[in-house]
N, C-alpha and C. Protein backbone atom coordinates (compact mmCIF):
# COMPACT_ATOMS: atom_id res chain seq x y z
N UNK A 1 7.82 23.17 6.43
CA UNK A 1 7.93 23.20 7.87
C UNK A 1 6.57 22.94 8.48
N UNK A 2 6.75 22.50 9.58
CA UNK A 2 5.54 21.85 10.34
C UNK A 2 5.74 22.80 11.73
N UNK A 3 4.55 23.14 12.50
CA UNK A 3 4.09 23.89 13.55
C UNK A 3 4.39 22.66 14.48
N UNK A 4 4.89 22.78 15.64
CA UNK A 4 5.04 21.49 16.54
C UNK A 4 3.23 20.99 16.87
N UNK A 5 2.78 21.86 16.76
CA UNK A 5 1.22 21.48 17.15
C UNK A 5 0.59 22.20 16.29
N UNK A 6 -0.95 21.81 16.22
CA UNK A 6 -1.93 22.66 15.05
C UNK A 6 -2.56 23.57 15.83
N UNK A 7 -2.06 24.95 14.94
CA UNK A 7 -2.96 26.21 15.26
C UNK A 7 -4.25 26.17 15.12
N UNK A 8 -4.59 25.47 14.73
CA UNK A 8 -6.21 25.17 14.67
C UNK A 8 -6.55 24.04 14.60
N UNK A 9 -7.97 23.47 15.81
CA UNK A 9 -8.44 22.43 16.40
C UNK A 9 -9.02 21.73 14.87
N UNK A 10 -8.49 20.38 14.87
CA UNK A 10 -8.93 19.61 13.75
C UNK A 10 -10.39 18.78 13.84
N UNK A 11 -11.06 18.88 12.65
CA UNK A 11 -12.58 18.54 12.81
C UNK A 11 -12.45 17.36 12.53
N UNK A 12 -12.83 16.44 14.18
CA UNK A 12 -13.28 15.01 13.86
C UNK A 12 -13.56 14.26 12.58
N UNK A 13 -14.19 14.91 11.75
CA UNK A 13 -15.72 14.09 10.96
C UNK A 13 -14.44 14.83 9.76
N UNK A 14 -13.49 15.11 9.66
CA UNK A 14 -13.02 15.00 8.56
C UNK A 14 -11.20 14.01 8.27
N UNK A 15 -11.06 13.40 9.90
CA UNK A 15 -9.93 12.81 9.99
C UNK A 15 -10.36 11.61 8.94
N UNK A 16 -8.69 10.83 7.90
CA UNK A 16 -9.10 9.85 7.65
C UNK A 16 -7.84 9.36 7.78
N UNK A 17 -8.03 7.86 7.95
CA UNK A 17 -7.02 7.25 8.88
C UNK A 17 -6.41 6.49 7.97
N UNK A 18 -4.78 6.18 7.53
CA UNK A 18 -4.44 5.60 6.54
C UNK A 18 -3.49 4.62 7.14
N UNK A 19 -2.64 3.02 6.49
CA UNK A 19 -2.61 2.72 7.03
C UNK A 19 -1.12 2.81 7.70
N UNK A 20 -0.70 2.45 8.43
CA UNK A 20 0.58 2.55 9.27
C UNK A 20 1.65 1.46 9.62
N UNK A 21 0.90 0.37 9.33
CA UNK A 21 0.93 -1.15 9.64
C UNK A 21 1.88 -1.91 8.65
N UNK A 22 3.23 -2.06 8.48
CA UNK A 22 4.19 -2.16 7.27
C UNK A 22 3.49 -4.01 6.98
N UNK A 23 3.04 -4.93 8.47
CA UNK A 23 2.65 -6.53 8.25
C UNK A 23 1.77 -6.54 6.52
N UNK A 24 0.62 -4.86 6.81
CA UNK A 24 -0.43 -5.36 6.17
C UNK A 24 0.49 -4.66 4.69
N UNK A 25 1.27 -3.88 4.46
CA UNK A 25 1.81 -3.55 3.27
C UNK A 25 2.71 -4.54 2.74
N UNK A 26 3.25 -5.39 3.60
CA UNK A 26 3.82 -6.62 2.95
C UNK A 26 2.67 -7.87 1.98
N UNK A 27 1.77 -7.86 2.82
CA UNK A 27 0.38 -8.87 2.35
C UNK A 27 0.35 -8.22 0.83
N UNK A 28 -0.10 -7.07 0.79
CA UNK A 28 -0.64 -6.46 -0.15
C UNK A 28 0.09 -6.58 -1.31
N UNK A 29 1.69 -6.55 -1.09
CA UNK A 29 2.70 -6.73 -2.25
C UNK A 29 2.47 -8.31 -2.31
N UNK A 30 2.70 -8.87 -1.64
CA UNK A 30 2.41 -10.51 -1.94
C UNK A 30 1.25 -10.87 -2.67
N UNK A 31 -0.15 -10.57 -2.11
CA UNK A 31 -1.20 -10.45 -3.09
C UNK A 31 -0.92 -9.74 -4.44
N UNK A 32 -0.56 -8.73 -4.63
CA UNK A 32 0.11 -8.06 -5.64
C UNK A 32 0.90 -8.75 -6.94
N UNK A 33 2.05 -9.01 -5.92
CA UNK A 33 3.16 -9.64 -6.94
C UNK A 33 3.66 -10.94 -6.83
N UNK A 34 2.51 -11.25 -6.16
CA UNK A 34 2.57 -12.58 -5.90
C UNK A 34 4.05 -13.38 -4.47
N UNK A 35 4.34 -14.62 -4.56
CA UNK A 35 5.33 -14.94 -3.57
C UNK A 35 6.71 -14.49 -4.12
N UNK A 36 6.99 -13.59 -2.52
CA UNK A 36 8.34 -12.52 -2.71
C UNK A 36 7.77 -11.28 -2.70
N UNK A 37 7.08 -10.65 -3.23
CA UNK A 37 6.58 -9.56 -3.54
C UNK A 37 6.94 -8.69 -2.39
N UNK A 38 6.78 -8.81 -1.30
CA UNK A 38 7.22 -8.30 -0.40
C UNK A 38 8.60 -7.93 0.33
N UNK A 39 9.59 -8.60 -0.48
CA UNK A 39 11.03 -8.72 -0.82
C UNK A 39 11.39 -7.86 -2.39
N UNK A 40 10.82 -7.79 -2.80
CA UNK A 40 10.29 -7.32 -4.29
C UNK A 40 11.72 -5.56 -4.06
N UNK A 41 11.08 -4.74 -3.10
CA UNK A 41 11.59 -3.49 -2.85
C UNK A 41 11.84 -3.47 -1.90
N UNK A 42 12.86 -2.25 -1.43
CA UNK A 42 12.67 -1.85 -0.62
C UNK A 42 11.89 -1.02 0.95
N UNK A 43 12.00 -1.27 1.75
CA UNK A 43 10.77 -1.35 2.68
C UNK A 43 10.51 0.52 2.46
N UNK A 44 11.53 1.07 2.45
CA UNK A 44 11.04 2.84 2.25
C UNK A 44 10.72 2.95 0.51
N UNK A 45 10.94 2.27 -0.40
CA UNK A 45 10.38 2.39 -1.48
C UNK A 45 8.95 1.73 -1.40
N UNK A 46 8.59 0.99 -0.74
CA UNK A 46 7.52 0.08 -0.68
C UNK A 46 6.36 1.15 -0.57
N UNK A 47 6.77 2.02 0.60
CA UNK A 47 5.96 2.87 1.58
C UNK A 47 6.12 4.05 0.11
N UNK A 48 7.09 4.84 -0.55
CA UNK A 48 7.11 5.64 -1.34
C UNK A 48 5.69 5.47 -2.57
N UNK A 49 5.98 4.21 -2.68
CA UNK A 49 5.31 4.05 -4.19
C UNK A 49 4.09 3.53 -3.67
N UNK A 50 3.24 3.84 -2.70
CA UNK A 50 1.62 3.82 -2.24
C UNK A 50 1.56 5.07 -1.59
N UNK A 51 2.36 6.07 -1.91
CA UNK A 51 2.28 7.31 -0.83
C UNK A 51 1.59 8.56 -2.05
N UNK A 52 0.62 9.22 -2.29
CA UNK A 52 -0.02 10.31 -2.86
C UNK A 52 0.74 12.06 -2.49
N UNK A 53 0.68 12.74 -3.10
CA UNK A 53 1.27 14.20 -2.10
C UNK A 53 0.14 14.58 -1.47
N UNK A 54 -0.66 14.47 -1.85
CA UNK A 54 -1.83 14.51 -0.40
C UNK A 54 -1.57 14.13 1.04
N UNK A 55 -0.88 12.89 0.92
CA UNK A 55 -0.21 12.79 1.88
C UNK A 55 0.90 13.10 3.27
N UNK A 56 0.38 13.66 4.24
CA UNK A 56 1.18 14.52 5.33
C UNK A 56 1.70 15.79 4.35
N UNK A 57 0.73 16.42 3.59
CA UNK A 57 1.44 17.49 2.75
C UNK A 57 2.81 17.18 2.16
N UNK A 58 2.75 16.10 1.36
CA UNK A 58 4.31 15.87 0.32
C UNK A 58 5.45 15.66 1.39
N UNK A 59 5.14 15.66 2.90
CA UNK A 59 6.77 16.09 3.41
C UNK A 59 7.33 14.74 3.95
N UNK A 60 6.56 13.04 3.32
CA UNK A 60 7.36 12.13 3.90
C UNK A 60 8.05 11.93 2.17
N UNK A 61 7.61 12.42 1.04
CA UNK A 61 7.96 11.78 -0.41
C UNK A 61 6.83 11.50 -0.75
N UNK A 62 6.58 11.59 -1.77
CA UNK A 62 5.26 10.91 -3.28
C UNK A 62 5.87 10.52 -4.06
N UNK A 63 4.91 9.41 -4.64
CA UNK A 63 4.96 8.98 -5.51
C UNK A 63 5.24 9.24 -7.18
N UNK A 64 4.98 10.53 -7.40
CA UNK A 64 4.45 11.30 -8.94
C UNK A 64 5.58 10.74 -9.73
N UNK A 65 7.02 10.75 -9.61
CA UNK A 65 7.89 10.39 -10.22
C UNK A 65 7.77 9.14 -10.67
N UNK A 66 7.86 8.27 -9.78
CA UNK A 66 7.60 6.48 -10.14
C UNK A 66 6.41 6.24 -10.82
N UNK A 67 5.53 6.86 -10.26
CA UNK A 67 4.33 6.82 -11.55
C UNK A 67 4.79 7.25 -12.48
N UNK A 68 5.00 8.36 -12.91
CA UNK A 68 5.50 8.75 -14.26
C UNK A 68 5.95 7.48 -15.18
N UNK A 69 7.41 7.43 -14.74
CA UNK A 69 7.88 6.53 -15.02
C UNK A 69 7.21 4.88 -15.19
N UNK A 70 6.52 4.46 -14.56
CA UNK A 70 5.90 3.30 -14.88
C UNK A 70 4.57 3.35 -15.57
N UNK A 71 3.92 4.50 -15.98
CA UNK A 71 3.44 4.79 -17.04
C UNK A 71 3.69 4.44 -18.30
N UNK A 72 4.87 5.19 -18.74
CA UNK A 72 5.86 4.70 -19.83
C UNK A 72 5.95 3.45 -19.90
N UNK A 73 6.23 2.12 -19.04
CA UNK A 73 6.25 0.88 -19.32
C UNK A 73 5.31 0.58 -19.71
N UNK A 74 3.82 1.00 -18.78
CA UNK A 74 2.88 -0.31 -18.75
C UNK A 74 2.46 0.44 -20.31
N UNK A 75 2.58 1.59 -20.99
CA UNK A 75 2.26 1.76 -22.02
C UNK A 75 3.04 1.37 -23.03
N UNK A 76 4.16 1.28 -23.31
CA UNK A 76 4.92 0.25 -23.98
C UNK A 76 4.54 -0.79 -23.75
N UNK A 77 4.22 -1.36 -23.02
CA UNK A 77 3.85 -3.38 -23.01
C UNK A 77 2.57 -3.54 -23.24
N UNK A 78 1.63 -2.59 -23.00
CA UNK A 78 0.57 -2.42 -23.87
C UNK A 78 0.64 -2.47 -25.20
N UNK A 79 1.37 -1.51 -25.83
CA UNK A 79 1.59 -1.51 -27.15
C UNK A 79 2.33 -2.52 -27.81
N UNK A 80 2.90 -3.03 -27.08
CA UNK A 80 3.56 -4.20 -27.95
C UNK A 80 2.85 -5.46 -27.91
N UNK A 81 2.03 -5.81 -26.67
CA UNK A 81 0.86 -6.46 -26.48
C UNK A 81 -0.01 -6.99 -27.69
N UNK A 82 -0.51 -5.14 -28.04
CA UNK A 82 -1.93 -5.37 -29.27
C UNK A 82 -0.60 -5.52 -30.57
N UNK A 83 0.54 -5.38 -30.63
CA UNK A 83 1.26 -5.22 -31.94
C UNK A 83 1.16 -6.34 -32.23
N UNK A 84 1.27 -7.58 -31.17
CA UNK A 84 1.88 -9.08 -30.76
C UNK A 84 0.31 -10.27 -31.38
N UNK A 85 -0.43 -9.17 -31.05
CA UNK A 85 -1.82 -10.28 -31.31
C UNK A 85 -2.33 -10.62 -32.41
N UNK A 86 -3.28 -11.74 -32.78
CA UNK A 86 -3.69 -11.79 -33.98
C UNK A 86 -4.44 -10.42 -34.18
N UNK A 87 -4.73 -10.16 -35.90
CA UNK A 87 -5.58 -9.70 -36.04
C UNK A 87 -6.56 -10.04 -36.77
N UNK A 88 -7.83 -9.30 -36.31
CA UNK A 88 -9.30 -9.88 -36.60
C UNK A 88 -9.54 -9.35 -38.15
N UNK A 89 -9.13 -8.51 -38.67
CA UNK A 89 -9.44 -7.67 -39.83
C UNK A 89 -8.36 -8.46 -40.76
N UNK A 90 -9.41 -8.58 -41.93
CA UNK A 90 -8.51 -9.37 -43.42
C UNK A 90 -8.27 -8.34 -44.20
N UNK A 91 -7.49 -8.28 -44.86
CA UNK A 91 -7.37 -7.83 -45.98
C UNK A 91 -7.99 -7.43 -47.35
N UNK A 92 -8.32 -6.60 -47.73
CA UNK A 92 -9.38 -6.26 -48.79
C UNK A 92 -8.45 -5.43 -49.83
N UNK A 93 -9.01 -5.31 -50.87
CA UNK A 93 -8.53 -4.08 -52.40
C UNK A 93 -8.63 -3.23 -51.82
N UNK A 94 -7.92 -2.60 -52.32
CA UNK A 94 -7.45 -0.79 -52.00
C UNK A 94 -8.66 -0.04 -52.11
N UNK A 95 -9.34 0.56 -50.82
CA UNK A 95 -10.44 1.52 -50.82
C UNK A 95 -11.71 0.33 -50.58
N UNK A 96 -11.71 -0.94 -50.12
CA UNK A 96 -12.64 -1.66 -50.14
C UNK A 96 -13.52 -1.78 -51.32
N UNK A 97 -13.12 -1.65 -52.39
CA UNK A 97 -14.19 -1.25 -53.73
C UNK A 97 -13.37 -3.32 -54.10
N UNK A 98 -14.41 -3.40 -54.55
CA UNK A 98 -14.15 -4.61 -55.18
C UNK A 98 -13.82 -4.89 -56.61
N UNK A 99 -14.15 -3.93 -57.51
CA UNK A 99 -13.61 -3.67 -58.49
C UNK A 99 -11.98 -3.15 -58.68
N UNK A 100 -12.18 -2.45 -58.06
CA UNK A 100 -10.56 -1.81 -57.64
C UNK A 100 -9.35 -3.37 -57.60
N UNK A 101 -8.43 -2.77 -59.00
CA UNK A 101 -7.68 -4.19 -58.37
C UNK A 101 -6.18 -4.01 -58.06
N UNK A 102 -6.02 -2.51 -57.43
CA UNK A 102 -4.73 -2.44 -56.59
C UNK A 102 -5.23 -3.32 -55.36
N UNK A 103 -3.53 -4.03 -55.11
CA UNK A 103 -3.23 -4.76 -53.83
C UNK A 103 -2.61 -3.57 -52.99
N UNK A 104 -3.31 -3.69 -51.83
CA UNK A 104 -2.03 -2.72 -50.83
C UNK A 104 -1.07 -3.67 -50.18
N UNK A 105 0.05 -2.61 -50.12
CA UNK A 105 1.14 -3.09 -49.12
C UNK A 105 1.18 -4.05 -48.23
N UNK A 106 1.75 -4.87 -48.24
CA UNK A 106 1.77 -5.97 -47.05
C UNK A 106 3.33 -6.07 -46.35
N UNK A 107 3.19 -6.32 -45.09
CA UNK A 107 4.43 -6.48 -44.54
C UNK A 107 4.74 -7.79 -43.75
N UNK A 108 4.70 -8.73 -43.63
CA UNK A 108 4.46 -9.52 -41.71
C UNK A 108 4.83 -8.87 -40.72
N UNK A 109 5.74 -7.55 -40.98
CA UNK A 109 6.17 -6.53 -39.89
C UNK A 109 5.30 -5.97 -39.27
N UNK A 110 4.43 -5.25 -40.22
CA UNK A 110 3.40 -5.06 -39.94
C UNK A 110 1.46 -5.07 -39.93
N UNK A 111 1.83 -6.28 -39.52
CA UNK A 111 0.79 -7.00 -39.25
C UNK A 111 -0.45 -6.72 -38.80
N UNK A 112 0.19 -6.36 -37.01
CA UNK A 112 -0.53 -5.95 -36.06
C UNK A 112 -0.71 -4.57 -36.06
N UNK A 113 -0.26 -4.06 -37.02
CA UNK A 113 -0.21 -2.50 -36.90
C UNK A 113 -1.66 -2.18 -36.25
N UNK A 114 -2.80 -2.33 -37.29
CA UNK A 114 -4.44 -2.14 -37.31
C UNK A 114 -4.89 -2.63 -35.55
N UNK A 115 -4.28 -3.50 -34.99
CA UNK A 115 -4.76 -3.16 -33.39
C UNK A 115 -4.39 -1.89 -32.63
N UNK A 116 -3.49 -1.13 -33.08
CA UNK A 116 -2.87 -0.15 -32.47
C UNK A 116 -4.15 0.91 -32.51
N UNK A 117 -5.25 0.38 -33.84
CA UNK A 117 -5.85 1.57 -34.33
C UNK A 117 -7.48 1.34 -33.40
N UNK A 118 -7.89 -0.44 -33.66
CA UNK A 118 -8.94 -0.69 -33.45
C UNK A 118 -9.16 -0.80 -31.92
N UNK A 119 -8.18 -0.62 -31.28
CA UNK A 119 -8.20 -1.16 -29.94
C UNK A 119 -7.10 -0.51 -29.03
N UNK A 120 -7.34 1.62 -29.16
CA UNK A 120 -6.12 2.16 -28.41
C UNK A 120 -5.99 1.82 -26.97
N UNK A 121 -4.27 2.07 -26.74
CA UNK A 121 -4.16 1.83 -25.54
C UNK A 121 -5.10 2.86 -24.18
N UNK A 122 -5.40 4.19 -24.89
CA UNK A 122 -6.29 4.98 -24.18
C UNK A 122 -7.92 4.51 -23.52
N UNK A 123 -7.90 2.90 -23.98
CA UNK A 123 -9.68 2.66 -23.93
C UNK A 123 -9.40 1.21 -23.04
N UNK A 124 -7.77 0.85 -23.18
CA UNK A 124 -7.55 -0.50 -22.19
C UNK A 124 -6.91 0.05 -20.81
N UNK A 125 -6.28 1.20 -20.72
CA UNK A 125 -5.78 1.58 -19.41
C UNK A 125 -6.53 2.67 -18.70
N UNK A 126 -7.27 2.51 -18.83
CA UNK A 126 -8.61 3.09 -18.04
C UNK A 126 -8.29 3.28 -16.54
N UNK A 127 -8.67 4.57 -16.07
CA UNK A 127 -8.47 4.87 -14.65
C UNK A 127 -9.51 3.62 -14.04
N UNK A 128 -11.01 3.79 -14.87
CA UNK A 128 -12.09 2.66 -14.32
C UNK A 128 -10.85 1.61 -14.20
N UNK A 129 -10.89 0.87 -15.32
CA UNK A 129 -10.12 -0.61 -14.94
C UNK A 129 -8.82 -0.85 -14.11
N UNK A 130 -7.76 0.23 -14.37
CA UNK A 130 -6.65 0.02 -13.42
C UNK A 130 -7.10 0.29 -12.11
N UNK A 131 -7.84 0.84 -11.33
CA UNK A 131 -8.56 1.05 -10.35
C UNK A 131 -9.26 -0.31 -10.00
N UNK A 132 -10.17 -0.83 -10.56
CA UNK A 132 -10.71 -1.66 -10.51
C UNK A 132 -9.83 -2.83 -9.92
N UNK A 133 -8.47 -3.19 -10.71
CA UNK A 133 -7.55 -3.82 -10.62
C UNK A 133 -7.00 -3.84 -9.15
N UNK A 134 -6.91 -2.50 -8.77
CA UNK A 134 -6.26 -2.08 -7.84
C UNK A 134 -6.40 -2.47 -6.86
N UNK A 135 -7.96 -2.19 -6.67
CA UNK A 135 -8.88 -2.58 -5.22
C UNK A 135 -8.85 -4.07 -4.75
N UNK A 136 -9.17 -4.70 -6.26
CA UNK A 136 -8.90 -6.43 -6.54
C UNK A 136 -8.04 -6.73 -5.27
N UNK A 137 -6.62 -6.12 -5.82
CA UNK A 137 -5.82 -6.89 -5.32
C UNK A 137 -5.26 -6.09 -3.65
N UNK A 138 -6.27 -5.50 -3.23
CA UNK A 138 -6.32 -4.59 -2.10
C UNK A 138 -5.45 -3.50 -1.25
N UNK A 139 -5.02 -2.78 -2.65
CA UNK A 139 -4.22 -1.68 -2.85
C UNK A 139 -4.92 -0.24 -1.96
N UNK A 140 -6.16 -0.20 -2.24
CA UNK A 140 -7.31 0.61 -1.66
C UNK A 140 -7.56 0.98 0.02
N UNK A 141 -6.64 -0.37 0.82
CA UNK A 141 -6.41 -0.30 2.47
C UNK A 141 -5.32 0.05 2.68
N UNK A 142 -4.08 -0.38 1.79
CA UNK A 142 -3.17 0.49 2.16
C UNK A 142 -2.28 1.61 1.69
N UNK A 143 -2.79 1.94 0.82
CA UNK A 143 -2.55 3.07 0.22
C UNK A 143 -2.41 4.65 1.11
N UNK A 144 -1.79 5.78 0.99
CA UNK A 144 -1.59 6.83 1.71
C UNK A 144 -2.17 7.25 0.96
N UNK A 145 -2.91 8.68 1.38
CA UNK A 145 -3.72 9.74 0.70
C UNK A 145 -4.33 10.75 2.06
N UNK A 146 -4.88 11.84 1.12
CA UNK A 146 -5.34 12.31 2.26
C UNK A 146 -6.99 12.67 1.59
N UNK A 147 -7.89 12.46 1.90
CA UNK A 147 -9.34 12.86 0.44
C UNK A 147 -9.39 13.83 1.00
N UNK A 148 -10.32 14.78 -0.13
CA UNK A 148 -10.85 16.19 0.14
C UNK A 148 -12.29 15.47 0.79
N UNK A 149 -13.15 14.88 1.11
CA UNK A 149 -14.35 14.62 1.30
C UNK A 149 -13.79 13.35 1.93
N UNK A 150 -14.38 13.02 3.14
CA UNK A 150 -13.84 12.03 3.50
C UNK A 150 -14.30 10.90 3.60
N UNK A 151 -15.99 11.13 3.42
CA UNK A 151 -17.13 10.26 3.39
C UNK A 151 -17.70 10.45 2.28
N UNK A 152 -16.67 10.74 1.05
CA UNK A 152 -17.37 10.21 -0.19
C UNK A 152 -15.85 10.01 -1.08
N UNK A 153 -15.05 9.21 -1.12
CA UNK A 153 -13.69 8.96 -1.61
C UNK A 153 -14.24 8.86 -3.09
N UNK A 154 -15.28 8.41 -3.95
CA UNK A 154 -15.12 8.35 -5.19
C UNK A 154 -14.96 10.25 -5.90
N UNK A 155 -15.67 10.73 -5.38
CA UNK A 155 -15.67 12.12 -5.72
C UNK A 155 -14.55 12.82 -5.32
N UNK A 156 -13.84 12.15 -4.15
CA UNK A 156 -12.54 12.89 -3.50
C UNK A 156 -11.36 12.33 -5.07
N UNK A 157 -11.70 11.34 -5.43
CA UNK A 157 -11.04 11.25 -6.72
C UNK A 157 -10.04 9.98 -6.53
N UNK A 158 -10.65 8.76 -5.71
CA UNK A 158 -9.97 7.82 -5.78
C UNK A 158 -9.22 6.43 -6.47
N UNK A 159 -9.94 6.63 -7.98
CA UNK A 159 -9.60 6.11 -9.03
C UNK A 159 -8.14 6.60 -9.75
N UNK A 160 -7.92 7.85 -9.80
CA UNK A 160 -6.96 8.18 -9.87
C UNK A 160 -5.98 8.07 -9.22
N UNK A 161 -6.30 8.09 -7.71
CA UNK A 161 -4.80 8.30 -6.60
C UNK A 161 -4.20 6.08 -6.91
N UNK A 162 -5.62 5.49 -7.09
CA UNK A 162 -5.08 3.81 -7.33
C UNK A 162 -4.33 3.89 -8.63
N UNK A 163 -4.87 4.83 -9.36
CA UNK A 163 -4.12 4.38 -10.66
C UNK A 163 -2.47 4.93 -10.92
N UNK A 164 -2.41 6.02 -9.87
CA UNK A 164 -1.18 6.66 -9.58
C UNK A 164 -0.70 5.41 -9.17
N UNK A 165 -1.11 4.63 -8.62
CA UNK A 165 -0.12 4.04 -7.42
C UNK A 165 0.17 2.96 -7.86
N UNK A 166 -0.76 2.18 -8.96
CA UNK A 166 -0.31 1.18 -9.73
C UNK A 166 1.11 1.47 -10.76
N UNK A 167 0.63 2.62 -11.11
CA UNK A 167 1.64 3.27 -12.44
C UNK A 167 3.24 3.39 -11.07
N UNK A 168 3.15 3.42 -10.23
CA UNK A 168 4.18 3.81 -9.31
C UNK A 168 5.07 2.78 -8.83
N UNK A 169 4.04 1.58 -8.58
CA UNK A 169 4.57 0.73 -8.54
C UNK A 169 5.47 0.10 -9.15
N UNK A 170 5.10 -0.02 -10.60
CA UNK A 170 5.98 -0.57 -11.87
C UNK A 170 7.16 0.28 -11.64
N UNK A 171 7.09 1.53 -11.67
CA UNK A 171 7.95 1.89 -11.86
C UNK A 171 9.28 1.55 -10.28
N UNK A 172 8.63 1.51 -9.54
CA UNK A 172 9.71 1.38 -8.43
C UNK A 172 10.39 0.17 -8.57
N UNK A 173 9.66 -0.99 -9.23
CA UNK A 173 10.40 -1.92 -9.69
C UNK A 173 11.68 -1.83 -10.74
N UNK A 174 11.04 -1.44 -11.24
CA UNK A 174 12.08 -0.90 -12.66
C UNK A 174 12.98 -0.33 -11.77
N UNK A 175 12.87 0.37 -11.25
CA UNK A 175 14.20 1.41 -10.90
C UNK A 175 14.82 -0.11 -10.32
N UNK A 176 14.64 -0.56 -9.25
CA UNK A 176 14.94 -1.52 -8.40
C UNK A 176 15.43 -2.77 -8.74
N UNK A 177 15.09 -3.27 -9.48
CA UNK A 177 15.11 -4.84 -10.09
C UNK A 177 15.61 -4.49 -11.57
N UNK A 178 15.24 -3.87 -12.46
CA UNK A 178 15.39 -3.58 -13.40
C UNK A 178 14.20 -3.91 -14.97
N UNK A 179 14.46 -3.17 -16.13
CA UNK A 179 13.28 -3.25 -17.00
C UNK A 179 13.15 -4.78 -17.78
N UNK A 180 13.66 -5.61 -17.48
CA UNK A 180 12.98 -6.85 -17.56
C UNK A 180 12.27 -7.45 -16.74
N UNK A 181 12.70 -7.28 -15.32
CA UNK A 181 11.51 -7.55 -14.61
C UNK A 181 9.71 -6.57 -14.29
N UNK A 182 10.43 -5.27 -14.69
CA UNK A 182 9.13 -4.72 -14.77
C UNK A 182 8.46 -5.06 -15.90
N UNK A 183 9.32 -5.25 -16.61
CA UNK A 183 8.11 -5.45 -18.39
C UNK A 183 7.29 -6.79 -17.89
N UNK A 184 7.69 -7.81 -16.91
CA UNK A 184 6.87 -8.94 -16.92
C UNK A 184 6.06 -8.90 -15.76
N UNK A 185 6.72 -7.94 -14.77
CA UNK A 185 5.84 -7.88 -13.99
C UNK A 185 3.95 -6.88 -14.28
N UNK A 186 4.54 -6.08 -15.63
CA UNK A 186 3.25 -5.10 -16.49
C UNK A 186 2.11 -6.10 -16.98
N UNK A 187 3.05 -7.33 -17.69
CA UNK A 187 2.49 -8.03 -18.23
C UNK A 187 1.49 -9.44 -17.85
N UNK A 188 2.03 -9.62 -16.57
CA UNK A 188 1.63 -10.60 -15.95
C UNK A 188 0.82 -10.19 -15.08
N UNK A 189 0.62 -9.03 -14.38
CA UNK A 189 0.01 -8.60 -13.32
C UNK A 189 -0.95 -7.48 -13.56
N UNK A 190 -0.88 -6.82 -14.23
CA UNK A 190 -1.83 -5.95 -14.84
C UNK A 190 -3.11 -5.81 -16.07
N UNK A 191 -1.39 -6.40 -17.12
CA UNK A 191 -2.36 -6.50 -18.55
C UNK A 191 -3.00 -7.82 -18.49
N UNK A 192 -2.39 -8.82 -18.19
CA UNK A 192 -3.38 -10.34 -18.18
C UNK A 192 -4.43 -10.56 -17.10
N UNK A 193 -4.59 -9.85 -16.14
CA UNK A 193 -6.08 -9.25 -15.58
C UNK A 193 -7.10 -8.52 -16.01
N UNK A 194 -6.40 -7.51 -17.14
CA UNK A 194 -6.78 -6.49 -17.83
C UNK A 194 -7.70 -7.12 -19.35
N UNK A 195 -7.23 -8.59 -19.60
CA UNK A 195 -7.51 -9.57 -20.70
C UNK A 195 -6.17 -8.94 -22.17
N UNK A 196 -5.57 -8.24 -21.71
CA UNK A 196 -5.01 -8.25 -22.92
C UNK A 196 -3.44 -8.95 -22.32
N UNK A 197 -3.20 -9.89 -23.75
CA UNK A 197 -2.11 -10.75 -23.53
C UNK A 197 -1.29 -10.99 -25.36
């Protein structure tokens, strides 16, 4: 519940102004997801899946769910990503001893296994880089939030609230369109910015 007015006078120097403007949240999905993107969802899912609970105190909807959920993808298409790629590492005798003349196991199944190892998905989905990503494609203006500090957003913790909102995104697709279009939309829009393909 909300007070029709605030019991207490709000301090200027800590208002921050988010945006309101649905023209510039359409741009942003277009930049985003390219032409359509803005047709992509729905106009109250659009607004859901850039919305933080920081936001008007949780009481228009957040995001946390759709992130969740598009977590799970972009980490599956990650993983199948490095499964998919060559790998750089040859094959050697069992224990690298060169004398040693057991062969180990070979599969073509599993091939790519050893990227899963040399190259976790924990060191490619980086709050830095999905953030990074984020701003790119100018997720950072219209995004909802509310910072604890209002004149210092990296410390208010704004790498995270982008990376929420990326992970949110996917997922609102998925719900929406369904998991073939999110798996390509992970893949095309995230991870191949990200360099992994």
């Amino acid at each position: 519940m909300k007070a029709p007015f605030p019991w207490k006078p709000q301090d200027p120097s800590k208002v921050f102004q988010c945006n309101e403007d649905p023209e510039k949240l359409d741009r942003f999905y277009i930049n985003f997801l390219g032409r359509g993107g803005d047709t992509m969802l729905a106009d109250e899912v659009k607004w859901l899946a850039i919305t933080h609970k920081s936001f008007d105190q949780g009481r228009r909807g957040f995001n946390d769910r759709l992130a969740f959920f598009g977590r799970r993808i972009l980490t599956l298409q990650t993983n199948l990503a490095l499964l998919n790629s060559p790998t750089t590492a040859t094959r050697t005798h069992a224990g690298g001893n060169p004398s040693d003349d057991r062969i180990p196991f070979y599969h073509p199944a599993l091939e790519g296994i050893e990227n899963l190892s040399s190259a976790p998905v924990g060191e490619i989905l980086t709050k830095e880089r999905l953030s990074a990503l984020a701003t790119q494609v100018g997720m950072r203006e219209v995004m909802r939030w509310q910072p604890r500090l209002v004149n210092k957003l990296d410390n208010s913790g704004i790498d995270v609230i982008l990376t929420t909102c990326m992970y949110a995104v996917i997922g609102a697709i998925s719900l929406h369109r369904g998991g073939a279009v999110a798996n390509e939309v992970a893949r095309e829009k995230i991870l191949k910015p990200l360099g992994v393909s």
